[in-house]
C-alpha atoms as a PDB file:
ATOM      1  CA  UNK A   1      14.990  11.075  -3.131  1.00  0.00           C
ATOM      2  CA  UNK A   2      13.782   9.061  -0.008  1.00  0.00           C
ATOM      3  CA  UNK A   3      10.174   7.712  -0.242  1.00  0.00           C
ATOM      4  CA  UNK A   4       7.945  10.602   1.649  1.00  0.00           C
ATOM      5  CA  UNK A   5       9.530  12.886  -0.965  1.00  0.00           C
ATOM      6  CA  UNK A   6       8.797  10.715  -3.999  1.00  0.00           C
ATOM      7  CA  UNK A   7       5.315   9.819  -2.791  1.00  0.00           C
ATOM      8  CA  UNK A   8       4.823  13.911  -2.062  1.00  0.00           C
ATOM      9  CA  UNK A   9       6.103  14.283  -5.992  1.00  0.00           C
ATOM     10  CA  UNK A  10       3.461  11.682  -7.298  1.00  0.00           C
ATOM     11  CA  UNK A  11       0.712  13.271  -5.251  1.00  0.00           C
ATOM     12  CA  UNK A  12       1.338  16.082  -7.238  1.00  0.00           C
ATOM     13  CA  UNK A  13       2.381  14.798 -10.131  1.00  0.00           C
ATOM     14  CA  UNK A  14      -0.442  12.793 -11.055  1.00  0.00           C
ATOM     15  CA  UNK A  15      -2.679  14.616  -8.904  1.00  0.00           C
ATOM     16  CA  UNK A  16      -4.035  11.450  -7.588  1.00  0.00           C
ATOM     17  CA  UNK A  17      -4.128   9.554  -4.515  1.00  0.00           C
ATOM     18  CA  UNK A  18      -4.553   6.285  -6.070  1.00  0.00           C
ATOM     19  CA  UNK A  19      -2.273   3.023  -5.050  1.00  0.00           C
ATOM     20  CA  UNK A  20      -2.947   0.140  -7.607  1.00  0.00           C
ATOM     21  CA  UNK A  21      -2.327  -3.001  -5.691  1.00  0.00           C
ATOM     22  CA  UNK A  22      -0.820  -5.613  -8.052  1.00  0.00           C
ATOM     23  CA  UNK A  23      -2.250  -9.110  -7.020  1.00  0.00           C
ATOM     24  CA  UNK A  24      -1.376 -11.055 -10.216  1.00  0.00           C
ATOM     25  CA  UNK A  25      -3.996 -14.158  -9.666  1.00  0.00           C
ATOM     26  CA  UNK A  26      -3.384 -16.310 -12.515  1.00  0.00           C
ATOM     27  CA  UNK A  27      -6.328 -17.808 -12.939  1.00  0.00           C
ATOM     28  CA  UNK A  28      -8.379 -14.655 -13.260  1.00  0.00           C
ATOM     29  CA  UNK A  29      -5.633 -14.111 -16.218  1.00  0.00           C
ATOM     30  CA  UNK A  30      -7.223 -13.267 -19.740  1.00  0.00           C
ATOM     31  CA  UNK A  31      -7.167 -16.441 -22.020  1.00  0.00           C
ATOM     32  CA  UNK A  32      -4.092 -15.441 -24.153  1.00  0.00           C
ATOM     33  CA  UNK A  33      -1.476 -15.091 -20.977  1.00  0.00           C
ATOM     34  CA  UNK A  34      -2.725 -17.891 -19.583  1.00  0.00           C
ATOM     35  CA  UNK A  35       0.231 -20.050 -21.018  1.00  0.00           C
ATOM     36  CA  UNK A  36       2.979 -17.502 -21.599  1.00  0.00           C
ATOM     37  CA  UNK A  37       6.109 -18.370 -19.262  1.00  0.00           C
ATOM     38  CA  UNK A  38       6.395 -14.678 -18.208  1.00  0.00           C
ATOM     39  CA  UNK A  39       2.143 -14.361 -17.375  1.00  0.00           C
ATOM     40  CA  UNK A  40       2.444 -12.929 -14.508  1.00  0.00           C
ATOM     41  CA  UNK A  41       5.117 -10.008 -15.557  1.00  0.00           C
ATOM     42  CA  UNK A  42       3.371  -9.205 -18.832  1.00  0.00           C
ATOM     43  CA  UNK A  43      -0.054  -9.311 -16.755  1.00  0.00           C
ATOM     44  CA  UNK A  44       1.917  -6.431 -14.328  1.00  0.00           C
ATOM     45  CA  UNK A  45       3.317  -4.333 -16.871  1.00  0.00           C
ATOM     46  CA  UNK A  46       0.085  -4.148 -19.163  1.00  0.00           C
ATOM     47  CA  UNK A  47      -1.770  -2.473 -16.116  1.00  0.00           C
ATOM     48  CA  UNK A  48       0.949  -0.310 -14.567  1.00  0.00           C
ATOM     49  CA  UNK A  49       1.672   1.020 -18.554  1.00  0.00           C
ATOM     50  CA  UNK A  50      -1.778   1.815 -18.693  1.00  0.00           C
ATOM     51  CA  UNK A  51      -1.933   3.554 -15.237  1.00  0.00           C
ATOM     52  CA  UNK A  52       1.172   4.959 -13.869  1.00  0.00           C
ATOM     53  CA  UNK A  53       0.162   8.455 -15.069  1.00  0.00           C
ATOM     54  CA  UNK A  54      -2.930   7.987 -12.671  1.00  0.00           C
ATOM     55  CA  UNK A  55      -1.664   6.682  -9.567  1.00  0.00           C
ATOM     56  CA  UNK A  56       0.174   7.568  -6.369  1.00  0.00           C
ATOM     57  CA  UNK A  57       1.844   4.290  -6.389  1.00  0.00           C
ATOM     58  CA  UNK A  58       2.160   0.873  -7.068  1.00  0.00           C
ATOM     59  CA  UNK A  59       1.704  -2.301  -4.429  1.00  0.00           C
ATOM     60  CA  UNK A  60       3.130  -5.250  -5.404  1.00  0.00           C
ATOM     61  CA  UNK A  61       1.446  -8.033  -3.145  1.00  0.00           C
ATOM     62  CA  UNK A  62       4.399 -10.969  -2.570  1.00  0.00           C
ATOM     63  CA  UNK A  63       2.176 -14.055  -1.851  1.00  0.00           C
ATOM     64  CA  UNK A  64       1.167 -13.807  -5.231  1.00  0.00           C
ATOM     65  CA  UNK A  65       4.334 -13.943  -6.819  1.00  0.00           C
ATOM     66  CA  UNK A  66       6.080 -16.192  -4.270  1.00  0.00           C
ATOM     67  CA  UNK A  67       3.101 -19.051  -4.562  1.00  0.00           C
ATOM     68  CA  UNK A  68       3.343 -18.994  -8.215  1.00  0.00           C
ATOM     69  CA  UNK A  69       7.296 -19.388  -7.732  1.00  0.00           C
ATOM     70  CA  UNK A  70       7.321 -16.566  -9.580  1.00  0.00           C
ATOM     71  CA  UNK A  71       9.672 -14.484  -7.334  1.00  0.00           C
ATOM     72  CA  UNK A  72      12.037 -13.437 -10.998  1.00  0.00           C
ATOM     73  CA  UNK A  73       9.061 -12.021 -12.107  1.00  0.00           C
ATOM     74  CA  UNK A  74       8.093  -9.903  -9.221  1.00  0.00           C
ATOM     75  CA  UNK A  75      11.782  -8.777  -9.572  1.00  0.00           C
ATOM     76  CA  UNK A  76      11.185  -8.094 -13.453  1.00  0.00           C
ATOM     77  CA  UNK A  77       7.863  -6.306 -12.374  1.00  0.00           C
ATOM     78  CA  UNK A  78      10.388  -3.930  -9.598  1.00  0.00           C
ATOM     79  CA  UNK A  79      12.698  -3.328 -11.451  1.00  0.00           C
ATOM     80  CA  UNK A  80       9.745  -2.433 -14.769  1.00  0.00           C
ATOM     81  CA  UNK A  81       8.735  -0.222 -12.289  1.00  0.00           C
ATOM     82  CA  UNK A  82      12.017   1.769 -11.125  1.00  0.00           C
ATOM     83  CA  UNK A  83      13.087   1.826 -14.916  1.00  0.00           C
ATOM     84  CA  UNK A  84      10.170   2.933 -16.763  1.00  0.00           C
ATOM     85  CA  UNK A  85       8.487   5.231 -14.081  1.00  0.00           C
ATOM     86  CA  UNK A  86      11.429   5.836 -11.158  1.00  0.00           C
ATOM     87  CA  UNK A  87       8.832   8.772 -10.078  1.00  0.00           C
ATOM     88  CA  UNK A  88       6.445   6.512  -9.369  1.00  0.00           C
ATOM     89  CA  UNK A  89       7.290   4.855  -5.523  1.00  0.00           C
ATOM     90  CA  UNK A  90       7.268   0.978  -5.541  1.00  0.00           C
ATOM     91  CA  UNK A  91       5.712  -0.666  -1.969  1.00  0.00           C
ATOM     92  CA  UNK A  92       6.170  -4.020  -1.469  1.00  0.00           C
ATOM     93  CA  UNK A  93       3.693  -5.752   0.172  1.00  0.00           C
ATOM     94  CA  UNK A  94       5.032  -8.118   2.382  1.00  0.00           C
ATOM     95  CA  UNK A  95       3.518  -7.433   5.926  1.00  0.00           C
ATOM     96  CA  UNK A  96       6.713  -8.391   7.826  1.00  0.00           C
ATOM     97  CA  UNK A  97       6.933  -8.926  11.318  1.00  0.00           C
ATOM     98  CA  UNK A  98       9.124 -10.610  12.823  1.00  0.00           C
ATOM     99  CA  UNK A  99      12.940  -9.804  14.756  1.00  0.00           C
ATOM    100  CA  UNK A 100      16.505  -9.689  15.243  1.00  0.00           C
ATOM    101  CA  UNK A 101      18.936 -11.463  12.426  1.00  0.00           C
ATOM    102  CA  UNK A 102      15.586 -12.738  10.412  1.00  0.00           C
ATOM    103  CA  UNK A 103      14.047  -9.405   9.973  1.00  0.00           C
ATOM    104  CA  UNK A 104      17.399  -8.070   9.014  1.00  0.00           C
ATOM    105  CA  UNK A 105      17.220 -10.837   5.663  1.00  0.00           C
ATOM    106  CA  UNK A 106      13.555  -9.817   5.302  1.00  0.00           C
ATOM    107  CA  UNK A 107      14.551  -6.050   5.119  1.00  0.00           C
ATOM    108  CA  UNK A 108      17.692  -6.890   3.030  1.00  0.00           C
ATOM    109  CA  UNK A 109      15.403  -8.790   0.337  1.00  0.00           C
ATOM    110  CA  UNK A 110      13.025  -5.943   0.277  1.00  0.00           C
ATOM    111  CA  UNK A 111      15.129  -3.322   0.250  1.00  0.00           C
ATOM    112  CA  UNK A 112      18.224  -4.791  -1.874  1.00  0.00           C
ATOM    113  CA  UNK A 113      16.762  -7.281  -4.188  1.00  0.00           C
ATOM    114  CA  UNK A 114      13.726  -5.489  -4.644  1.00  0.00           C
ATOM    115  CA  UNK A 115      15.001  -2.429  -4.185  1.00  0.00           C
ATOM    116  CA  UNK A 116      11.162  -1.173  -3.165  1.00  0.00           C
ATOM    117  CA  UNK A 117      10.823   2.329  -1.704  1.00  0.00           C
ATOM    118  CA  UNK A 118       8.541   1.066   0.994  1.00  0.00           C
ATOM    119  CA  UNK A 119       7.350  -2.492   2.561  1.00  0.00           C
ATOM    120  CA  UNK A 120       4.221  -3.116   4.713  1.00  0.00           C
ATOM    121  CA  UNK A 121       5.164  -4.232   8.909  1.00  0.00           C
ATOM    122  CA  UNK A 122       2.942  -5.728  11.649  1.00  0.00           C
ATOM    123  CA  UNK A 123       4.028  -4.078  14.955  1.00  0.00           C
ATOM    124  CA  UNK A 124       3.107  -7.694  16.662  1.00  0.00           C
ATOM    125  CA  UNK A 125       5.951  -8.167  17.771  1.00  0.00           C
ATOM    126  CA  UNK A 126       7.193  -4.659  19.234  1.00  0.00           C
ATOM    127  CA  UNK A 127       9.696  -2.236  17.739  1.00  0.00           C
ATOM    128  CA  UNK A 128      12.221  -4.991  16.992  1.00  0.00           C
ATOM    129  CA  UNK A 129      10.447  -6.301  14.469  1.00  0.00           C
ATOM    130  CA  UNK A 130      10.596  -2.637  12.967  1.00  0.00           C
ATOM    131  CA  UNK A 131      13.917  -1.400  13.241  1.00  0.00           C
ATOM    132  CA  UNK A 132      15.845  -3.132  10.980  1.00  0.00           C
ATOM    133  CA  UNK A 133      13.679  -1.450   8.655  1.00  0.00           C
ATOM    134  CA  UNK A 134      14.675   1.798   9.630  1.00  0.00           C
ATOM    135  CA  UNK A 135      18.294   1.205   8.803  1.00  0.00           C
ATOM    136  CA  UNK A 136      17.455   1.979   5.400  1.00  0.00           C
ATOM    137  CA  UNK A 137      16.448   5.829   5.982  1.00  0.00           C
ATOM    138  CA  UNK A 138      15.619   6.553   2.493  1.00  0.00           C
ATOM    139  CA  UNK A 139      12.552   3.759   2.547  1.00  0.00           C
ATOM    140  CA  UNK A 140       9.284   3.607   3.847  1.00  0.00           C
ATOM    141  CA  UNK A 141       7.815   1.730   6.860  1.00  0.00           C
ATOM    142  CA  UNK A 142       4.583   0.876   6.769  1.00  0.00           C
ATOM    143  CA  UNK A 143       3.204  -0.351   9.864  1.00  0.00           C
ATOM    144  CA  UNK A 144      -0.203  -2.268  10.156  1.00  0.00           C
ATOM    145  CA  UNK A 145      -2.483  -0.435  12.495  1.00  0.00           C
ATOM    146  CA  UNK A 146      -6.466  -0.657  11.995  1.00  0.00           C
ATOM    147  CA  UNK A 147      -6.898  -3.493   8.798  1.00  0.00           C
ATOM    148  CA  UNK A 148     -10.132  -3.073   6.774  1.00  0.00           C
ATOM    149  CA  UNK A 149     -10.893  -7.018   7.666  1.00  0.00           C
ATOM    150  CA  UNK A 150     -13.634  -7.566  10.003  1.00  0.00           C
ATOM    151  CA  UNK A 151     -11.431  -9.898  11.940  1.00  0.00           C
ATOM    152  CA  UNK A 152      -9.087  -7.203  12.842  1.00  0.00           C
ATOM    153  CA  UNK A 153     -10.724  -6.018  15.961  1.00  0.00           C
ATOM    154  CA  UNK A 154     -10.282  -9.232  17.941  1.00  0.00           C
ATOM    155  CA  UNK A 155      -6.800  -7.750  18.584  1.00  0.00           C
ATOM    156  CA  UNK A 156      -7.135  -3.996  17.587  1.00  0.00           C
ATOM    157  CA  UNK A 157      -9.937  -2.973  19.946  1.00  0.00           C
ATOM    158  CA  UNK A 158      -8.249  -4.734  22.797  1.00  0.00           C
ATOM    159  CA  UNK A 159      -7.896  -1.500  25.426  1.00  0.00           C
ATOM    160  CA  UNK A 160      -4.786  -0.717  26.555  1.00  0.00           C
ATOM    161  CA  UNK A 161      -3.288   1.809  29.514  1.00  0.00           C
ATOM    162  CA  UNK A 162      -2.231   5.157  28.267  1.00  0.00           C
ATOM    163  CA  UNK A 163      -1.603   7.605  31.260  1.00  0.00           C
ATOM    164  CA  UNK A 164      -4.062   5.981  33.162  1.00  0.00           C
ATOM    165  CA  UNK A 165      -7.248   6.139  30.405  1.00  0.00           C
ATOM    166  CA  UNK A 166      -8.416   3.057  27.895  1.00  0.00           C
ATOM    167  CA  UNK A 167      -7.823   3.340  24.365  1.00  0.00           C
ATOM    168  CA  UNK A 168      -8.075   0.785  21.769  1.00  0.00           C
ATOM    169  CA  UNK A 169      -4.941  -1.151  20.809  1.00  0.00           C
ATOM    170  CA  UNK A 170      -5.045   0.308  16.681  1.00  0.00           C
ATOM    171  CA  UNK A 171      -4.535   3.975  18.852  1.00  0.00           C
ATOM    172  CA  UNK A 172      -1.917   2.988  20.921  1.00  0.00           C
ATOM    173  CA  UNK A 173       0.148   1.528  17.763  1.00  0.00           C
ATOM    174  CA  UNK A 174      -0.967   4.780  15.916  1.00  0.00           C
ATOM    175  CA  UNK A 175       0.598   6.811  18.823  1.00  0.00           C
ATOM    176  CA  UNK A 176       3.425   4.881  19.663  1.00  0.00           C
ATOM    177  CA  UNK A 177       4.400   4.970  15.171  1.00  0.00           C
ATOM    178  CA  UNK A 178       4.288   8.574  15.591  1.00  0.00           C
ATOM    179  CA  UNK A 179       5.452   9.642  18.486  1.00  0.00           C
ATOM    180  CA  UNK A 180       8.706   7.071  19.198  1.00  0.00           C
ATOM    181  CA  UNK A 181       9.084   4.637  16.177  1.00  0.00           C
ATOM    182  CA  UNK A 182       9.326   7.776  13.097  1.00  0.00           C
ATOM    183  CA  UNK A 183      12.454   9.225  14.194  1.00  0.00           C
ATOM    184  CA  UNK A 184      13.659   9.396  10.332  1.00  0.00           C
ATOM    185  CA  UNK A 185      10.773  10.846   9.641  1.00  0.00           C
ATOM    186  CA  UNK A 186       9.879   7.242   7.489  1.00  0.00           C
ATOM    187  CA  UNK A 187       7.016   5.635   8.867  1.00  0.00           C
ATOM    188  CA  UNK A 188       3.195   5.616   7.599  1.00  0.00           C
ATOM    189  CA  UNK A 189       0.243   3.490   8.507  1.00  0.00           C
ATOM    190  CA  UNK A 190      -2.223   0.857   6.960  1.00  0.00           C
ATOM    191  CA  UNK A 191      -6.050   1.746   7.874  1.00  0.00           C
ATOM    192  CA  UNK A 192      -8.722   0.416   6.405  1.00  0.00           C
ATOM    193  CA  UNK A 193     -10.906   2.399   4.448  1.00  0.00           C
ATOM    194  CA  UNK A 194     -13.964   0.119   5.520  1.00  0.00           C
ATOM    195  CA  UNK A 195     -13.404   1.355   9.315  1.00  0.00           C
ATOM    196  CA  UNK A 196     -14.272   5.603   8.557  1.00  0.00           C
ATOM    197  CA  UNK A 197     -14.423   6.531  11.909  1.00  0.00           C
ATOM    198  CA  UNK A 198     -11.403   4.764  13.112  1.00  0.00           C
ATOM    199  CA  UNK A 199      -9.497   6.244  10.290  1.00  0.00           C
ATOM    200  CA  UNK A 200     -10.699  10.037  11.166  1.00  0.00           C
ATOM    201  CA  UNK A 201      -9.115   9.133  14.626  1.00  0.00           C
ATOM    202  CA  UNK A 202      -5.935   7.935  13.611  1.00  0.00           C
ATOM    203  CA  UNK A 203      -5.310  10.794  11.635  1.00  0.00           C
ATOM    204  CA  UNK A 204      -5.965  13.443  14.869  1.00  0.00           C
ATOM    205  CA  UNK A 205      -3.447  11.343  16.318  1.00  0.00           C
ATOM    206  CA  UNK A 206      -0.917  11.508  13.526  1.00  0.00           C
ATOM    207  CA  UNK A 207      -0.783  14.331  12.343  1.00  0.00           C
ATOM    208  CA  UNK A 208       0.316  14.194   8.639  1.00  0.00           C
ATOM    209  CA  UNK A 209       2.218  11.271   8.415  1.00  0.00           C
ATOM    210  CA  UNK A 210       0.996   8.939   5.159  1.00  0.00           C
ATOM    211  CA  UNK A 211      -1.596   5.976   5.426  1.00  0.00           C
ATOM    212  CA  UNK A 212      -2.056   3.675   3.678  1.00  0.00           C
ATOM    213  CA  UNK A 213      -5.430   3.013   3.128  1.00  0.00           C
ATOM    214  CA  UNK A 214      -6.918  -0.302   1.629  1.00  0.00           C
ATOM    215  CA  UNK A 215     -10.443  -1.126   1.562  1.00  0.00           C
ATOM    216  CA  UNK A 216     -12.222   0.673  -1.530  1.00  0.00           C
ATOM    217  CA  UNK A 217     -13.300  -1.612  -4.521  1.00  0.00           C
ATOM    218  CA  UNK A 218     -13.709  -5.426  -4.207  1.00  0.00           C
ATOM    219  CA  UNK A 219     -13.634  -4.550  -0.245  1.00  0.00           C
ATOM    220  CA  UNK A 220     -16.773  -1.896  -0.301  1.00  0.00           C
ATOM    221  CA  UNK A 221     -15.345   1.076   1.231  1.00  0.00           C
ATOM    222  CA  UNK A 222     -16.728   4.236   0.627  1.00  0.00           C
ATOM    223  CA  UNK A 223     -14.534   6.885  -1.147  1.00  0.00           C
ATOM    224  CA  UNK A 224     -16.271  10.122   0.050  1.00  0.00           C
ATOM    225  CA  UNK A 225     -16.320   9.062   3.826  1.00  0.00           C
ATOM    226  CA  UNK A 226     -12.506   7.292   3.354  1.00  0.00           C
ATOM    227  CA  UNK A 227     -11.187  10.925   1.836  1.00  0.00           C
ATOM    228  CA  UNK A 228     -13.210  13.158   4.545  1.00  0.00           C
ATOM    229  CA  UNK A 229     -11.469  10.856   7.423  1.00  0.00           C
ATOM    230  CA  UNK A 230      -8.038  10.528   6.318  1.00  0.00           C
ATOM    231  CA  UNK A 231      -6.582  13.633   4.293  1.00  0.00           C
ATOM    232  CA  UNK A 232      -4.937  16.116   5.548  1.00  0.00           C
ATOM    233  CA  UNK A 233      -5.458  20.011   5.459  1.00  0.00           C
ATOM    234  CA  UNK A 234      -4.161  20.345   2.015  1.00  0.00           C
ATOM    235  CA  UNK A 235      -6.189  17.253   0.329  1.00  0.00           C
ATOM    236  CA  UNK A 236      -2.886  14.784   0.482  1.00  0.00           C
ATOM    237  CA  UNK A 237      -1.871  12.098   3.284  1.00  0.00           C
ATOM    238  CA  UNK A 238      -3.020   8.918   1.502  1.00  0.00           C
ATOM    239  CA  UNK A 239      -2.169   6.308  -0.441  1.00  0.00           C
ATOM    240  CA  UNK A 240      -5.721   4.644  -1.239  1.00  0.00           C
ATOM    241  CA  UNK A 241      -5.671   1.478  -2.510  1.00  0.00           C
ATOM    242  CA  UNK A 242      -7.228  -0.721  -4.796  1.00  0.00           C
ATOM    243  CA  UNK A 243      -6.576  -4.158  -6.355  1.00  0.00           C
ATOM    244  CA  UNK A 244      -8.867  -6.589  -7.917  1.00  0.00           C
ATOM    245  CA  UNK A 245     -11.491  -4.117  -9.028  1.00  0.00           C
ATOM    246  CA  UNK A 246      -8.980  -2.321 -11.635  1.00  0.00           C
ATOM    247  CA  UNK A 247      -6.740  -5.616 -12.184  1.00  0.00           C
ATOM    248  CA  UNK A 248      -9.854  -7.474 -13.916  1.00  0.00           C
ATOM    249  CA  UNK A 249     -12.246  -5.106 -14.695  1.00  0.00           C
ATOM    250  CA  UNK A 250     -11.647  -6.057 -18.809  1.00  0.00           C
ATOM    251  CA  UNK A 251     -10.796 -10.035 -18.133  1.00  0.00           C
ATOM    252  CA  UNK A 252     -12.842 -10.815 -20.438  1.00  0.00           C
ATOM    253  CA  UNK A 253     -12.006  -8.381 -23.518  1.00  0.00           C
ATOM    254  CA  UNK A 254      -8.610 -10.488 -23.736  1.00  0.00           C
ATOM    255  CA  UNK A 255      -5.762  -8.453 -25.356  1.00  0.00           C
ATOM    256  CA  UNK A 256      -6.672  -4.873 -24.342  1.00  0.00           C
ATOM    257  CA  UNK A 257      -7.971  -5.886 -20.284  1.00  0.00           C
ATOM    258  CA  UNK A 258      -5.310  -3.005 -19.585  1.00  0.00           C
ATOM    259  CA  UNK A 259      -7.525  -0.281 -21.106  1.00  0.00           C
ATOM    260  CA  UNK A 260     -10.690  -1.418 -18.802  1.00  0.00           C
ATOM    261  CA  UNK A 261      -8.818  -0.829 -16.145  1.00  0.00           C
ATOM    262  CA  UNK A 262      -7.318   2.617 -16.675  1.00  0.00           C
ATOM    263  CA  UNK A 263     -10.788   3.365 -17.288  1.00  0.00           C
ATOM    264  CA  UNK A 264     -11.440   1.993 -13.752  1.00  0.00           C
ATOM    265  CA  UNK A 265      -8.449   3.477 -12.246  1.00  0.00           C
ATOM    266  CA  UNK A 266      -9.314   6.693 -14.138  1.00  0.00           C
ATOM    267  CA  UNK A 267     -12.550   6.782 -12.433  1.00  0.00           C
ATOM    268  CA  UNK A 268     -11.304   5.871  -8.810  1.00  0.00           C
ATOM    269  CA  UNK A 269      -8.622   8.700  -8.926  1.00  0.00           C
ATOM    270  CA  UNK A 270     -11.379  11.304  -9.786  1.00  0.00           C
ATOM    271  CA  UNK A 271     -13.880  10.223  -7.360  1.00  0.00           C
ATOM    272  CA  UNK A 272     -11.236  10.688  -4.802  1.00  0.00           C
ATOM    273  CA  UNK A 273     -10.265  14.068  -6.032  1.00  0.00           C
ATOM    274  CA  UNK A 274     -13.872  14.714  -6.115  1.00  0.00           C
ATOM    275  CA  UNK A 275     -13.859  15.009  -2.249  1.00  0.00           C
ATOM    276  CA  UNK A 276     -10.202  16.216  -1.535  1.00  0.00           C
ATOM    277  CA  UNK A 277     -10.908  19.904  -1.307  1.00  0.00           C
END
């Protein structure tokens, strides 16, 4: 099953379009795991046992891991993932970008050591940095296009020439993802759920392909305005994600933290669904 088919079997699934980011900060850890030699993977499994009948997917975020030099765990936390719920798709978020030989190693550790069904791009550098990627045409690609940081638009409302008329640079990737890069049918997008408008338009350029859409929770977006913009005719089309605000919403209720955030993530994935249809 490549990834658009597994993440089209969790939508329904789990009837949710929730993505739990996993950004294992260690010092936010609950007292007890603070000195365990495996933290970080028991901190991972505890929330994606108590959520993976709720969620979309899961987003392991690599500069947490590799900082901590931690990168066994964050394979013990992939391959948790694949064993214990292989429905579920597994993104790794790496936000690659760069080309030739390098970006062939970057998509080999992704892909083979990770074995992740998808990995987050930046397009900087121009459909090299993408392709080797695309090799791999069971996995996802997905490429940055509108961030939900405010410092995104010193490059993404740049205007650029399309058939002689100005668009912003986060269209032009949009368009030029959908209409020359997805030939496998693989790609999605990142778009920022704090930027509604700009999402609504990146989805009348798309079509239906996936996004993936950051932004609710710690970051403020709003959930009705971030499902109106970005789903597609039949209530699907996004991964939406959120991190810290389900991660440590129980810090502080030590052993069972993992239940405080299911109740989170429980209530994320039905305010979503509230505005689907």
């Amino acid at each position: 099953m490549n990834f658009l088919d597994k993440l089209n079997a969790a939508w329904e699934a789990n009837h949710s379009l929730l993505c739990v980011g996993l950004d294992p900060d260690t010092k936010r850890f609950p007292a007890y795991l603070q000195k365990k030699p495996d933290a970080i993977f028991a901190f991972c499994r505890a929330i994606i046992d108590e959520t993976a009948d709720v969620v979309c997917a899961f987003k392991p975020q690599i500069a947490y891991f590799h900082a901590e030099r931690a990168e066994d765990q964050l394979e013990a936390v992939c391959g948790y993932i694949r064993e214990k719920y292989p429905h579920i798709p597994l993104i790794l978020d790496a936000k690659r970008g760069d080309i030739g030989a390098t970006a062939e190693q970057y998509a080999r550790e992704v892909f083979e050591r990770y074995q992740a069904d998808a990995v987050t791009l930046s397009p900087y550098m121009g459909f090299d940095s993408v392709e080797p990627y695309l090799q791999y045409r069971e996995k996802g690609a997905i490429v940055l296009c509108r961030t939900s940081n405010p410092g995104g638009s010193d490059l993404q409302f740049l205007p650029v020439d399309e058939a002689g008329r100005q668009v912003p640079l986060y269209q032009h990737v949009a368009r030029l993802v959908a209409e020359k890069w997805n030939t496998n049918g693989q790609c999605a997008l990142v778009v920022g759920a704090t930027f509604p408008q700009e999402l609504a338009a990146v989805r009348e350029i798309i079509g239906d392909m996936p996004l993936l859409v950051p932004g609710i929770g710690a970051q403020g977006g709003d959930i009705q305005a971030t499902v109106a913009a970005g789903k597609t005719p039949d209530g699907k089309g996004m991964m939406i994600n959120s991190s810290r605000a389900i991660l440590y919403a129980g810090i502080a209720e030590n052993e069972v933290f993992a239940r405080a955030s299911r109740k989170v993530a429980e209530k994320t994935r039905d305010e979503i669904n509230r505005y689907r249809f």
